[in-house]
N, C-alpha and C. Protein backbone atom coordinates (compact mmCIF):
# COMPACT_ATOMS: atom_id res chain seq x y z
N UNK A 1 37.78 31.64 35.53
CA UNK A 1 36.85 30.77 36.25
C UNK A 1 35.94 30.06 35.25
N UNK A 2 35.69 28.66 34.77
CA UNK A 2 35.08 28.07 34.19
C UNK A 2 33.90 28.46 34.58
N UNK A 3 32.89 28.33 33.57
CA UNK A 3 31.58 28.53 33.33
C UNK A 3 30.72 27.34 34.01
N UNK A 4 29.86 27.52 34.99
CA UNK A 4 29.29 26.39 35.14
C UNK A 4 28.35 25.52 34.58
N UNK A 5 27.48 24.41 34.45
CA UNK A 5 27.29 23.90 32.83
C UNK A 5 26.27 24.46 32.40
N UNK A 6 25.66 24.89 31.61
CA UNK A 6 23.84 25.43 30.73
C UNK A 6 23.34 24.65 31.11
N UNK A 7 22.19 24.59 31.56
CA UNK A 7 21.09 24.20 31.52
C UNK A 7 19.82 24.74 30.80
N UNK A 8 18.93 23.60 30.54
CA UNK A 8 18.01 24.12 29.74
C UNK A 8 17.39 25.22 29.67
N UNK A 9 16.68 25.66 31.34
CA UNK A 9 15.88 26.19 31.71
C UNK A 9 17.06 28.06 31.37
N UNK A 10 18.47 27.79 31.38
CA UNK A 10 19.03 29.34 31.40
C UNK A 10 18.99 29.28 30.00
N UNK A 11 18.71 28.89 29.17
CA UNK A 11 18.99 28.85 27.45
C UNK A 11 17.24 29.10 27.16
N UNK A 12 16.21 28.74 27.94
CA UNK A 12 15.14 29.12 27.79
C UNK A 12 14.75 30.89 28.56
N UNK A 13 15.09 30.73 29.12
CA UNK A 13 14.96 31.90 29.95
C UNK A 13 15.80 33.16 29.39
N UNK A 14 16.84 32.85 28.61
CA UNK A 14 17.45 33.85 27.83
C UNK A 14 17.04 33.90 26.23
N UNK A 15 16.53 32.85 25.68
CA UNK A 15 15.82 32.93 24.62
C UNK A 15 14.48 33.72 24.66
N UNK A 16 13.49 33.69 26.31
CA UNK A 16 12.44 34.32 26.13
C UNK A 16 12.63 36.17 26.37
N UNK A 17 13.97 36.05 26.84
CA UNK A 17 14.63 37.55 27.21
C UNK A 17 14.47 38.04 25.50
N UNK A 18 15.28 37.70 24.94
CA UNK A 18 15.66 38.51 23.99
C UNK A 18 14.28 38.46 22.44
N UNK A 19 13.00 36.99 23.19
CA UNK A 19 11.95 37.59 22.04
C UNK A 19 11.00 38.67 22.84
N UNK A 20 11.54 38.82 24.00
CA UNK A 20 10.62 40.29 24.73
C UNK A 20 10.93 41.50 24.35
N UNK A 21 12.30 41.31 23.68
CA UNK A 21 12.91 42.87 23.40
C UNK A 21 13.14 42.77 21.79
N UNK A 22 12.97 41.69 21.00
CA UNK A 22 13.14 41.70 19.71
C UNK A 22 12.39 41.07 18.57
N UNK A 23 11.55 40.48 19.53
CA UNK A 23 10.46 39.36 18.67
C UNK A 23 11.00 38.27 18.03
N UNK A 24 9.94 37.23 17.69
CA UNK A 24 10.70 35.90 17.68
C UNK A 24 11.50 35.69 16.73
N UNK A 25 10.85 36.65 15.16
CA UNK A 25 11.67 36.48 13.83
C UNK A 25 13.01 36.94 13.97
N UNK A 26 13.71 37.77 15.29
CA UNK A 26 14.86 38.03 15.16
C UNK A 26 15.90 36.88 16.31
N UNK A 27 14.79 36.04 16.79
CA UNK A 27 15.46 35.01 17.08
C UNK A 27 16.65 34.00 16.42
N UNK A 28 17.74 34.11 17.01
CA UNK A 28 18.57 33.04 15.77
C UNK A 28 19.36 31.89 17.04
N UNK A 29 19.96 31.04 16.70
CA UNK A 29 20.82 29.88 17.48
C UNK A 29 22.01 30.47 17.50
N UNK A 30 22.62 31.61 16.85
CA UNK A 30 23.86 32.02 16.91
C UNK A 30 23.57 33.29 18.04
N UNK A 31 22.91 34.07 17.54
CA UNK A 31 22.37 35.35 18.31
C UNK A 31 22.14 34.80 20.08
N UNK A 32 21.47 33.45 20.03
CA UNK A 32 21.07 32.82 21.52
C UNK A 32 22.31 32.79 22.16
N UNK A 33 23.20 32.21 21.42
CA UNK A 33 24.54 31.33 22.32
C UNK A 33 25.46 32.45 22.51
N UNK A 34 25.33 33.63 21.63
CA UNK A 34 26.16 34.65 22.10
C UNK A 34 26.07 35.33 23.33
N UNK A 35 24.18 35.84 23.20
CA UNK A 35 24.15 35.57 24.64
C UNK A 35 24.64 35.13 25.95
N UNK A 36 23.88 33.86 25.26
CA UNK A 36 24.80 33.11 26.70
C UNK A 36 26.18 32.79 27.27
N UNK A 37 26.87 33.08 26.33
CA UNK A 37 28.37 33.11 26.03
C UNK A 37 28.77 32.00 25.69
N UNK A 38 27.99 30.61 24.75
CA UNK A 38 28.63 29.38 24.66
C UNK A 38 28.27 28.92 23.31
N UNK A 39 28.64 27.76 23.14
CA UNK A 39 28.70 27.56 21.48
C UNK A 39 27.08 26.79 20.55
N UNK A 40 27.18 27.16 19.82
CA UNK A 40 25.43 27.24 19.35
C UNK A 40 25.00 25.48 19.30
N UNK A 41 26.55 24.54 19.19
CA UNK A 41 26.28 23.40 19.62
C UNK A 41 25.56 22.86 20.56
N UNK A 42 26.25 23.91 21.93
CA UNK A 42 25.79 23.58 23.17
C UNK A 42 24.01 23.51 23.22
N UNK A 43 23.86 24.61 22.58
CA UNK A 43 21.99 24.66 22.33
C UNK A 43 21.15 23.60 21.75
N UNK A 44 21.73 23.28 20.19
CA UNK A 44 21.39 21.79 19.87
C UNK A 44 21.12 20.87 21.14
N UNK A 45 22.44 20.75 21.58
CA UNK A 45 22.71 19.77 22.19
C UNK A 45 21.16 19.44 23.33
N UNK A 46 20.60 20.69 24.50
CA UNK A 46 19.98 20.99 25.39
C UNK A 46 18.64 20.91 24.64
N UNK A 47 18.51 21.66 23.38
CA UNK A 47 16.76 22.18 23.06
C UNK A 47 16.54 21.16 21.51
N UNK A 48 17.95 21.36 20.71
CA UNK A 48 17.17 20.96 19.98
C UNK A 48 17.46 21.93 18.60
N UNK A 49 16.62 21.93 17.15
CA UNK A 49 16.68 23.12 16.40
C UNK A 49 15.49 24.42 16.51
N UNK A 50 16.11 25.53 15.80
CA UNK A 50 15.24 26.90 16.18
C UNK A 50 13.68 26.38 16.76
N UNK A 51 12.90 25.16 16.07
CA UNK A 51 11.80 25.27 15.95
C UNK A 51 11.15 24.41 16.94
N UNK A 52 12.50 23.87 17.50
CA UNK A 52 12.28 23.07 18.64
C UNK A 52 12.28 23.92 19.59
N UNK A 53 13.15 24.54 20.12
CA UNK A 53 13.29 26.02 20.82
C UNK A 53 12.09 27.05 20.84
N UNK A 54 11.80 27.23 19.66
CA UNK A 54 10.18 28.26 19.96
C UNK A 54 9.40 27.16 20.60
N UNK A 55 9.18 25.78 20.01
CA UNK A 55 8.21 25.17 20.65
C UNK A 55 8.19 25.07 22.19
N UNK A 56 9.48 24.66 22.77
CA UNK A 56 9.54 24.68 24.42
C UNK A 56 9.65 26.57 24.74
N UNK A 57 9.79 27.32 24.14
CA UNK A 57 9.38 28.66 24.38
C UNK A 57 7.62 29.11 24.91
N UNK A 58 6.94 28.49 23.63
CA UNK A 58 5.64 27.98 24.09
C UNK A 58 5.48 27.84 25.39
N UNK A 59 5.28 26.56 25.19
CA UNK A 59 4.92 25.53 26.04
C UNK A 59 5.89 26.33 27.70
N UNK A 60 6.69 26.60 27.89
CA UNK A 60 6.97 27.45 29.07
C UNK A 60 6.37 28.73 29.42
N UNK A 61 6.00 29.71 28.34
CA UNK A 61 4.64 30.48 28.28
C UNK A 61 3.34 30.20 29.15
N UNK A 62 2.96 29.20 28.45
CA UNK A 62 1.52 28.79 29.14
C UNK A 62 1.90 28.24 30.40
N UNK A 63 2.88 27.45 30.68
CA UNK A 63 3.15 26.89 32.40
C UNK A 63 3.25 28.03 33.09
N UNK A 64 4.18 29.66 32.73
CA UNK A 64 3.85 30.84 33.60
C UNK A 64 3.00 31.39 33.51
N UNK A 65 2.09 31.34 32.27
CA UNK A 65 0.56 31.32 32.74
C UNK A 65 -0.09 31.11 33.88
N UNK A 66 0.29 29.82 34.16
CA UNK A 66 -0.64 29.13 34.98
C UNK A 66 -0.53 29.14 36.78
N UNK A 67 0.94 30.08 36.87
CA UNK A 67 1.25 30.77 38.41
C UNK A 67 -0.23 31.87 38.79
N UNK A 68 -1.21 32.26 38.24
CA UNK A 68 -2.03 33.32 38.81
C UNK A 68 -2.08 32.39 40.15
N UNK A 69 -2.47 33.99 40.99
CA UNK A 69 -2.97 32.72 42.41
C UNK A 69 -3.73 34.37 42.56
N UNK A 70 -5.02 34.19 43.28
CA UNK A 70 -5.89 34.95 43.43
C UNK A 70 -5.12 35.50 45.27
N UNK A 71 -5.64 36.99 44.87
CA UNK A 71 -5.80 37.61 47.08
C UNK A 71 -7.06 37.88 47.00
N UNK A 72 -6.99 38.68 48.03
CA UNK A 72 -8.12 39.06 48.67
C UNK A 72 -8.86 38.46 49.60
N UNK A 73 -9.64 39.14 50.37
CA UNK A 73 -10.82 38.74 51.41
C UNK A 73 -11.80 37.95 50.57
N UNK A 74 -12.71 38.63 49.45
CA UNK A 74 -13.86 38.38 49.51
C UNK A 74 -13.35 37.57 48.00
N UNK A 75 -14.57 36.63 47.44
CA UNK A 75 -14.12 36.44 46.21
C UNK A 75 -14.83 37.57 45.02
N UNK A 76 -14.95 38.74 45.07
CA UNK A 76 -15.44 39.75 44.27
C UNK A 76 -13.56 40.39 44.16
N UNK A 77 -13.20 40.62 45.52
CA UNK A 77 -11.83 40.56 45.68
C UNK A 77 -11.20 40.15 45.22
N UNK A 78 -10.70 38.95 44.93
CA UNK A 78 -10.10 37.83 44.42
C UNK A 78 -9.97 37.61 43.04
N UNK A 79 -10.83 37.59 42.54
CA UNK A 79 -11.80 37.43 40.50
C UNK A 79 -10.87 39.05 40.45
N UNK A 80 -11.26 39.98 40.96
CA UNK A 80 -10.44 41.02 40.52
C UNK A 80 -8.77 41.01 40.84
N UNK A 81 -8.27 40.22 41.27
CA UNK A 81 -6.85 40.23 41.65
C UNK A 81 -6.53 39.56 40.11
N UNK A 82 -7.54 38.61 40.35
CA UNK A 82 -7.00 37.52 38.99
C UNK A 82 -6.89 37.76 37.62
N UNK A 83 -7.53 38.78 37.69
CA UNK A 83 -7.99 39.59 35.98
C UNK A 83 -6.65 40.97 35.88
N UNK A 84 -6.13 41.29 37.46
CA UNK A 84 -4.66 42.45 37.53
C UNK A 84 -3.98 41.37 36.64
N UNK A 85 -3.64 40.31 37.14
CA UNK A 85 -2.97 39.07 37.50
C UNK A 85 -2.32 39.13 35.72
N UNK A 86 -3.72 38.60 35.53
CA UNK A 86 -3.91 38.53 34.04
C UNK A 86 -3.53 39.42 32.79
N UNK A 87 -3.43 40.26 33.47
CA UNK A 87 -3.80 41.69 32.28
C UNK A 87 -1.55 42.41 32.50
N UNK A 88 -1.66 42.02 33.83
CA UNK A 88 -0.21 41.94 33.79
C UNK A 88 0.85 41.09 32.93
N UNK A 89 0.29 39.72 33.45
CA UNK A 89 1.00 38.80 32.38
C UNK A 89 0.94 38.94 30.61
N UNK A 90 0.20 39.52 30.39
CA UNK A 90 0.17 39.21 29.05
C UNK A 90 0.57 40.38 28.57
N UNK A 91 0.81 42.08 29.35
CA UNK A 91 1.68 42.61 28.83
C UNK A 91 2.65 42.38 28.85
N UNK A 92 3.22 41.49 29.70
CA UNK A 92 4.83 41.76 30.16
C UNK A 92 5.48 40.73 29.05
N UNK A 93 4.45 40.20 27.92
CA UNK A 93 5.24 39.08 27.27
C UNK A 93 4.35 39.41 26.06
N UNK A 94 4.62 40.12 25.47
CA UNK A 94 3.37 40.25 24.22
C UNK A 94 3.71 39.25 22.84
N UNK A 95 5.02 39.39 22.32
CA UNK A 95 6.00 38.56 21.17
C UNK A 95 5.40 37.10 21.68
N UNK A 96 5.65 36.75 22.96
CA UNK A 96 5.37 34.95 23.66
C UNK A 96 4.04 35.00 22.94
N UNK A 97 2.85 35.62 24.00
CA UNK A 97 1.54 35.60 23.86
C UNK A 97 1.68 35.42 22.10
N UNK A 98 1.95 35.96 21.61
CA UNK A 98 1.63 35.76 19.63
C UNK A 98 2.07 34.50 19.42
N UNK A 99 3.10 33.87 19.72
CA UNK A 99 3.45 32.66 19.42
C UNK A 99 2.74 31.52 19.51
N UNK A 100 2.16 31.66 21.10
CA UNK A 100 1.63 30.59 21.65
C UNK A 100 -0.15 30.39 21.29
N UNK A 101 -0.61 31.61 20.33
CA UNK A 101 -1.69 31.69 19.87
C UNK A 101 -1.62 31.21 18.57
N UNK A 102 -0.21 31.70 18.12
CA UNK A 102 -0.03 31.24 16.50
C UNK A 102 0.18 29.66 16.36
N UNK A 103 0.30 28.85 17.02
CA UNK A 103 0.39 27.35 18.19
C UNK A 103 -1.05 26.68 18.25
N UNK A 104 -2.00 27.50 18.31
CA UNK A 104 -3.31 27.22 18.94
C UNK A 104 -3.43 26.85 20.28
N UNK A 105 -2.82 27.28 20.71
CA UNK A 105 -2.37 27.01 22.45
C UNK A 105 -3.35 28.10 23.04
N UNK A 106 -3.54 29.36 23.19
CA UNK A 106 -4.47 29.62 23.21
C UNK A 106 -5.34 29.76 24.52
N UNK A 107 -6.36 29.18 24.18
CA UNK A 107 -7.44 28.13 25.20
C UNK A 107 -6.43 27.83 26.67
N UNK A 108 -5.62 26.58 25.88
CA UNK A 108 -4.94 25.66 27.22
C UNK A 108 -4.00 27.29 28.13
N UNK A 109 -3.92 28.09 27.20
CA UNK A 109 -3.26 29.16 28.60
C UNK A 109 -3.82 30.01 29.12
N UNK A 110 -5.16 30.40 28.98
CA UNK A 110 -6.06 30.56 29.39
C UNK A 110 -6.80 29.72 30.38
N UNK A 111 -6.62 28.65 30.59
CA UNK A 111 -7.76 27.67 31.30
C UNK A 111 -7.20 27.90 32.67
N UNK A 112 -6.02 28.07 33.13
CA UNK A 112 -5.96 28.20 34.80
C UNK A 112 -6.05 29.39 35.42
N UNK A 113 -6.10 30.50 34.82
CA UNK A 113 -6.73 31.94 35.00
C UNK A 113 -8.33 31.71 35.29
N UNK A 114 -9.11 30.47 33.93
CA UNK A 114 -10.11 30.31 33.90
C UNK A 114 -10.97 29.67 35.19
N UNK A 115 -10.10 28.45 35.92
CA UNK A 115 -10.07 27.50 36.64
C UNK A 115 -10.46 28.25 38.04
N UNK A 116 -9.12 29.30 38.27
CA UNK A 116 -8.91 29.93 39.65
C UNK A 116 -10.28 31.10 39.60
N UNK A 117 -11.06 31.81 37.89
CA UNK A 117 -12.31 32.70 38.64
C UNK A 117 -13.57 31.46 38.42
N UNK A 118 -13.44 30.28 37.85
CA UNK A 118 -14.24 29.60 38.45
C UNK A 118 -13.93 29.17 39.80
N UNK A 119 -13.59 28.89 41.02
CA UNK A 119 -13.66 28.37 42.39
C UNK A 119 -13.63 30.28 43.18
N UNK A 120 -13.61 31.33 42.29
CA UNK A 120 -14.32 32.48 42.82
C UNK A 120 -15.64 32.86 42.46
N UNK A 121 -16.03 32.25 41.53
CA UNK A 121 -17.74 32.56 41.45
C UNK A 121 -18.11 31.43 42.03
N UNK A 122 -17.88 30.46 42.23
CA UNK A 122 -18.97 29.27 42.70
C UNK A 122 -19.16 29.95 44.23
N UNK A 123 -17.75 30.51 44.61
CA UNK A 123 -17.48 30.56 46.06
C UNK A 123 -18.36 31.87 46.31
N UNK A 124 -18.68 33.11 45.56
CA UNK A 124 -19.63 33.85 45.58
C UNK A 124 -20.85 33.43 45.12
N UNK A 125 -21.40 32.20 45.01
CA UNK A 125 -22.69 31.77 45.12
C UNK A 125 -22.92 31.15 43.44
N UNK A 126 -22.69 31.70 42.52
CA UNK A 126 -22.76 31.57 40.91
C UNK A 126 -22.90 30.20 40.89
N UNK A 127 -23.97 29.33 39.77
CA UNK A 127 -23.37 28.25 39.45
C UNK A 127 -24.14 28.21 37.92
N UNK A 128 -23.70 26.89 37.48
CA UNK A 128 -24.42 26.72 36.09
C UNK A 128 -24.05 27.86 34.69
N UNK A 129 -24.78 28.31 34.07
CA UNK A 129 -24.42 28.90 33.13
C UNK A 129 -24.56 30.63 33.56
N UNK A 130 -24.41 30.97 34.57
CA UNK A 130 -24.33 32.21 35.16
C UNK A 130 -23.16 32.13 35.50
N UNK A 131 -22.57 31.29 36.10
CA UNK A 131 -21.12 31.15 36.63
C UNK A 131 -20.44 31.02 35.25
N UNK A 132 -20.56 30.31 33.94
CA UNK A 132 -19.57 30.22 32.91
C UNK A 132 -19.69 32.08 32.55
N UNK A 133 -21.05 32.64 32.34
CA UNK A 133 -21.12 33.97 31.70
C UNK A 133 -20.16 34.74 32.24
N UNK A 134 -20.04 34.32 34.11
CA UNK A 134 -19.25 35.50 34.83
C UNK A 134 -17.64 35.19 34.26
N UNK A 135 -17.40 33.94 34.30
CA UNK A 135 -16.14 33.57 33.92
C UNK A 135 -15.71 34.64 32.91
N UNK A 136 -16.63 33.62 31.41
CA UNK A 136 -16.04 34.23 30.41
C UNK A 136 -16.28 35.99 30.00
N UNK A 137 -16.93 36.65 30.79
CA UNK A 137 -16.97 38.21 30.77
C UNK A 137 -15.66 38.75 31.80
N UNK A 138 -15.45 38.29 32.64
CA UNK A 138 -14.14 38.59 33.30
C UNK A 138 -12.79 38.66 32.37
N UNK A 139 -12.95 37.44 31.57
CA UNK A 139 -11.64 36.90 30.54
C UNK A 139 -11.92 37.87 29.55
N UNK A 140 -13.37 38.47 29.11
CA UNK A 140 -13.01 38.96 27.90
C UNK A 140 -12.76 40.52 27.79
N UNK A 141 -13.35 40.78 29.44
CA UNK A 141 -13.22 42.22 29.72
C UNK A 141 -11.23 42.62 29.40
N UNK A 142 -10.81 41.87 30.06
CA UNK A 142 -9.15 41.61 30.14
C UNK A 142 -8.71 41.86 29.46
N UNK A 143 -8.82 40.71 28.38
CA UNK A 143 -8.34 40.73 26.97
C UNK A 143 -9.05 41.60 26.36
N UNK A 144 -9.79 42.11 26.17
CA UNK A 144 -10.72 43.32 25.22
C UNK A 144 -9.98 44.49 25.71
N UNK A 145 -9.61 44.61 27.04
CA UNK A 145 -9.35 46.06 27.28
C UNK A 145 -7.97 46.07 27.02
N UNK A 146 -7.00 44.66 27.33
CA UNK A 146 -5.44 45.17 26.96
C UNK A 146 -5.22 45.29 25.66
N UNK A 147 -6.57 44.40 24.46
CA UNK A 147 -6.13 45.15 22.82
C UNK A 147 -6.47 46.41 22.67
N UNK A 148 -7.35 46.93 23.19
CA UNK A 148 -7.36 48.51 23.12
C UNK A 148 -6.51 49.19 23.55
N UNK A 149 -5.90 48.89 24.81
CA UNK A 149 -5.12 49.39 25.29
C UNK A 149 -3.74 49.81 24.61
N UNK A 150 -3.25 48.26 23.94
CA UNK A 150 -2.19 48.57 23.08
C UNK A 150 -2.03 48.62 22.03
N UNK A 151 -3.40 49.13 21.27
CA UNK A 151 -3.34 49.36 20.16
C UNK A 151 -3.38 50.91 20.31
N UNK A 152 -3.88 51.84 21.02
CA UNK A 152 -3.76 53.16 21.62
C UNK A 152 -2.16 53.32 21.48
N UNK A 153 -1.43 52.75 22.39
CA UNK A 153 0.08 52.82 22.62
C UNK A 153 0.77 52.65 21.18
N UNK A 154 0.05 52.07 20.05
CA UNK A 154 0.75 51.73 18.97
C UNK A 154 0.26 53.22 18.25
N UNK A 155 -0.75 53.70 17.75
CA UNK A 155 -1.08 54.24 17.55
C UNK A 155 -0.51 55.73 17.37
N UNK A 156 -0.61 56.49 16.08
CA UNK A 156 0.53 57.45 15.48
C UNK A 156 -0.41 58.69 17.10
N UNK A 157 0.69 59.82 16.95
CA UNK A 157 0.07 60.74 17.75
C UNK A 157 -1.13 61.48 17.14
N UNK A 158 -1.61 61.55 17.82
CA UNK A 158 -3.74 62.30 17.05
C UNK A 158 -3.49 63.84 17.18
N UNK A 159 -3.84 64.56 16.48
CA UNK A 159 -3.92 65.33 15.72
C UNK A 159 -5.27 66.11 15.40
N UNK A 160 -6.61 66.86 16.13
CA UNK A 160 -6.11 67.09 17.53
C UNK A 160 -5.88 65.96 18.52
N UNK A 161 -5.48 65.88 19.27
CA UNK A 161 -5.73 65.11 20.63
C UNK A 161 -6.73 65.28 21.49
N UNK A 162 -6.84 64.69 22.47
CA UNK A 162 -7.98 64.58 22.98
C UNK A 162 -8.02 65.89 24.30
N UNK A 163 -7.07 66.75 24.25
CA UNK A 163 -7.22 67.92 25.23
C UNK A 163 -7.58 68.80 24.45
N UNK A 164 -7.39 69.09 22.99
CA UNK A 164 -8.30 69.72 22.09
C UNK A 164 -9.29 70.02 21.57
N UNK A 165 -9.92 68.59 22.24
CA UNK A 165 -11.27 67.73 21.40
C UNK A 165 -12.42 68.68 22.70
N UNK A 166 -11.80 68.40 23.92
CA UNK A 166 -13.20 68.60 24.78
C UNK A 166 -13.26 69.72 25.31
N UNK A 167 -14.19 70.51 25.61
CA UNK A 167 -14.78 72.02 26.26
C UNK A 167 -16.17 71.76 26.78
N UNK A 168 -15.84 72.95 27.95
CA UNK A 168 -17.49 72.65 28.39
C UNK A 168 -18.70 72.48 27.56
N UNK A 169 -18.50 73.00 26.33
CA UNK A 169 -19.34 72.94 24.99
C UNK A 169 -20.16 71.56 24.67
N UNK A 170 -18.60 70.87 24.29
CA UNK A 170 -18.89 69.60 24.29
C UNK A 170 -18.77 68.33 24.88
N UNK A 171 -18.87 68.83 25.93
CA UNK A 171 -18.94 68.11 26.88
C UNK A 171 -20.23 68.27 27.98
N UNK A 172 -21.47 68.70 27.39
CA UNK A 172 -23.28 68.61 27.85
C UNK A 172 -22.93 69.97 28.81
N UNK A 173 -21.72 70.79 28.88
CA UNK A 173 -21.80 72.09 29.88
C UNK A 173 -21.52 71.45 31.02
N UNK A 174 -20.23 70.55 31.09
CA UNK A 174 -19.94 69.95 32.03
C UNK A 174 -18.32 70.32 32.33
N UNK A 175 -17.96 71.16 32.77
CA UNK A 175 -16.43 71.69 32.74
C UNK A 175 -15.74 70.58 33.61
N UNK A 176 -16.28 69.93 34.30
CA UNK A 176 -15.65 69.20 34.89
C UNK A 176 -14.86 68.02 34.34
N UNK A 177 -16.47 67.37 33.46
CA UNK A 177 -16.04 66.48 32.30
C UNK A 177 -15.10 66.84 31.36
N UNK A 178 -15.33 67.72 30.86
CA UNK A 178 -14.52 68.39 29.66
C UNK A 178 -12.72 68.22 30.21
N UNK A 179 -12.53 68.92 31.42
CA UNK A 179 -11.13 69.15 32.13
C UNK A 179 -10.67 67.36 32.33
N UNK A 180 -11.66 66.75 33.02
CA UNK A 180 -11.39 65.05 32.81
C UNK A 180 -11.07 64.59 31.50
N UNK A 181 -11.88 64.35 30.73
CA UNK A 181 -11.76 63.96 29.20
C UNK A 181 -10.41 64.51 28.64
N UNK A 182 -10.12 65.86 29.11
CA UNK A 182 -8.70 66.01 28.20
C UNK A 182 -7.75 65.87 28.75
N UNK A 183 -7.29 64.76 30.14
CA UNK A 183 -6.47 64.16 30.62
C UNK A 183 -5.91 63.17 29.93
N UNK A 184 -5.04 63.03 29.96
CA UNK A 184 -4.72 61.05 29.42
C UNK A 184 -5.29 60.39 30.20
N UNK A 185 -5.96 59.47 29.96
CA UNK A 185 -6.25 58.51 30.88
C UNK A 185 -5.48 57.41 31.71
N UNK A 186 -5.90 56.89 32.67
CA UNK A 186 -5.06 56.36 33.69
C UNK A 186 -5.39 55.05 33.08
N UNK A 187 -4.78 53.84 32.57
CA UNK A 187 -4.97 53.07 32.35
C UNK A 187 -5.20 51.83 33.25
N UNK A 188 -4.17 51.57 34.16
CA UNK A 188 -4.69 50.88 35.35
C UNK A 188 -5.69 51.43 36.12
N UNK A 189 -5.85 52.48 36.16
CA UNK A 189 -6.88 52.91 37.23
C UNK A 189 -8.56 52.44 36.67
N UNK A 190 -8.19 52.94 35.21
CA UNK A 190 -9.47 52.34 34.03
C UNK A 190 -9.88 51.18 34.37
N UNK A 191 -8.32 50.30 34.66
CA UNK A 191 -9.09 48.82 34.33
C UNK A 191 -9.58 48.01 35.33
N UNK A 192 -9.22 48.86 36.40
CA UNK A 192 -9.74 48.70 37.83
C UNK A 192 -11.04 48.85 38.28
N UNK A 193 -11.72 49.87 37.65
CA UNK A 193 -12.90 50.79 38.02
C UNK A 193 -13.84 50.04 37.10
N UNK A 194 -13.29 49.71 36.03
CA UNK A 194 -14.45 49.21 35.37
C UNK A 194 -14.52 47.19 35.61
N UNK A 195 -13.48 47.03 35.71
CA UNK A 195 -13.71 45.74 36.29
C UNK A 195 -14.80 45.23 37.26
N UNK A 196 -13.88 46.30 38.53
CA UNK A 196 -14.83 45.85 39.58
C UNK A 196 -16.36 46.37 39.55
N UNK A 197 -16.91 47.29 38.38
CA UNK A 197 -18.45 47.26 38.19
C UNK A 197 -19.10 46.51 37.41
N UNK A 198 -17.91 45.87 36.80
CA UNK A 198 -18.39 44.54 36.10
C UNK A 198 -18.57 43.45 37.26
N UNK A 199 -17.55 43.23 38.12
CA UNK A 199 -17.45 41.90 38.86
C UNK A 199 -18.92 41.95 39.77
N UNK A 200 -19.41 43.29 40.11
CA UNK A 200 -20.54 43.81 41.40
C UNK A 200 -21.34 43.30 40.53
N UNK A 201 -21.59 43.89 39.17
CA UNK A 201 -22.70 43.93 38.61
C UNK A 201 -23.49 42.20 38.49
N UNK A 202 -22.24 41.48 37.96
CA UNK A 202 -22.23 39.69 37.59
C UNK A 202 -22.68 39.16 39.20
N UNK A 203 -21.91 39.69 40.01
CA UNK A 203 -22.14 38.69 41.62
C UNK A 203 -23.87 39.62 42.10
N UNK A 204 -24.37 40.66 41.52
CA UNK A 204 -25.64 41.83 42.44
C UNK A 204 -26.13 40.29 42.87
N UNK A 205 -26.90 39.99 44.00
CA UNK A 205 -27.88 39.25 43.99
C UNK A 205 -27.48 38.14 44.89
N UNK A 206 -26.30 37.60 45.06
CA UNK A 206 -25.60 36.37 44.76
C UNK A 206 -25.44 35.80 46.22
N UNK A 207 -25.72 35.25 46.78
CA UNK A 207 -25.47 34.61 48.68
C UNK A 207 -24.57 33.75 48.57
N UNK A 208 -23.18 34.06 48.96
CA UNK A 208 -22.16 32.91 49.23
C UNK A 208 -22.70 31.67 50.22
N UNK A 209 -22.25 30.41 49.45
CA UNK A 209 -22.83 29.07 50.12
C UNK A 209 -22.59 28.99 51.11
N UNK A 210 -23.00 28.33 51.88
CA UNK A 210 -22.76 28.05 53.35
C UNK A 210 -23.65 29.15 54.47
């Protein structure tokens, strides 16, 4: 059964497959087309050379960026969907995310994450330079917590660890704490809990318009 023809978008979509599982330096035009099962011409032909190819790799990055779409009822609701939203996307593509920073792109893939918790703070009352603060503390909570996050995950095994580390001792005679503390921590649950006492804390005060 003949192959039906490549298109760009399956030569992109299998190029961003294999820098999710191998990173971009092991990217090659021969390695791509094997993939796809067709001849490395065919790729020329559609994208272009390697460096043309990372570039529309990019640049398709930041456009799935720019799918967040907020839920929720309330917009305290919402600002927190957008920051899951967020914190999802940029694990699920970490190799992209480096590229498109190493690009200076950056900013521009950031701005519709940015866009959608601005029309949630205005809509919770925020405006002026209270509304940019809430913005940009939402964005940096995100990003601050997924480099910790995966730099933890990179990180050799500790030696003691942290179920070693705590006892009611040291932990103010708090056995409770102590038995908590030497859990692993829940990482989504983390980034949940502390979000949304960030998002309460930014909106305390705040009378939606109307």
């Amino acid at each position: 059964m003949a192959r039906s023809p490549l298109t760009r978008e399956e030569i992109l979509a299998a190029a961003a497959g294999l820098v999710r599982q191998h990173g971009p330096q092991t990217l090659t035009m021969r390695k791509l087309a094997a993939e796809l099962g067709t001849a490395v011409t065919s790729i020329y032909w559609h994208i272009g050379n390697r460096e043309s190819l990372l570039d529309a790799l990019v640049e398709r990055t930041v456009r799935e960026m720019g799918t967040l779409r907020p839920v929720g009822r309330t917009p305290a609701a919402r600002i927190v969907s957008v920051a899951r939203g967020l914190r999802r996307e940029l694990r699920a593509r970490p190799h992209l995310i480096a590229m498109v920073h190493e690009r200076g792109l950056t900013e521009r893939m950031f701005l519709p994450a940015q866009r959608a918790l601005v029309h949630e703070v205005h809509a919770a009352g925020l405006r002026g330079a209270r509304a940019a603060a809430a913005v940009r503390a939402v964005q940096f909570h995100t990003v601050g917590f997924l480099l910790v996050e995966r730099n933890r995950e990179r990180s050799p095994v500790q030696s003691p660890g942290e179920g070693e580390l705590w006892s009611a001792s040291s932990a103010g005679d708090d056995p409770a704490l102590a038995r908590a503390l030497a859990r692993p921590a829940d990482p989504e649950r983390l980034f949940v809990t502390s979000l949304r006492a960030l998002v309460d804390g930014l909106l305390a005060g705040c009378e939606s318009p109307g």
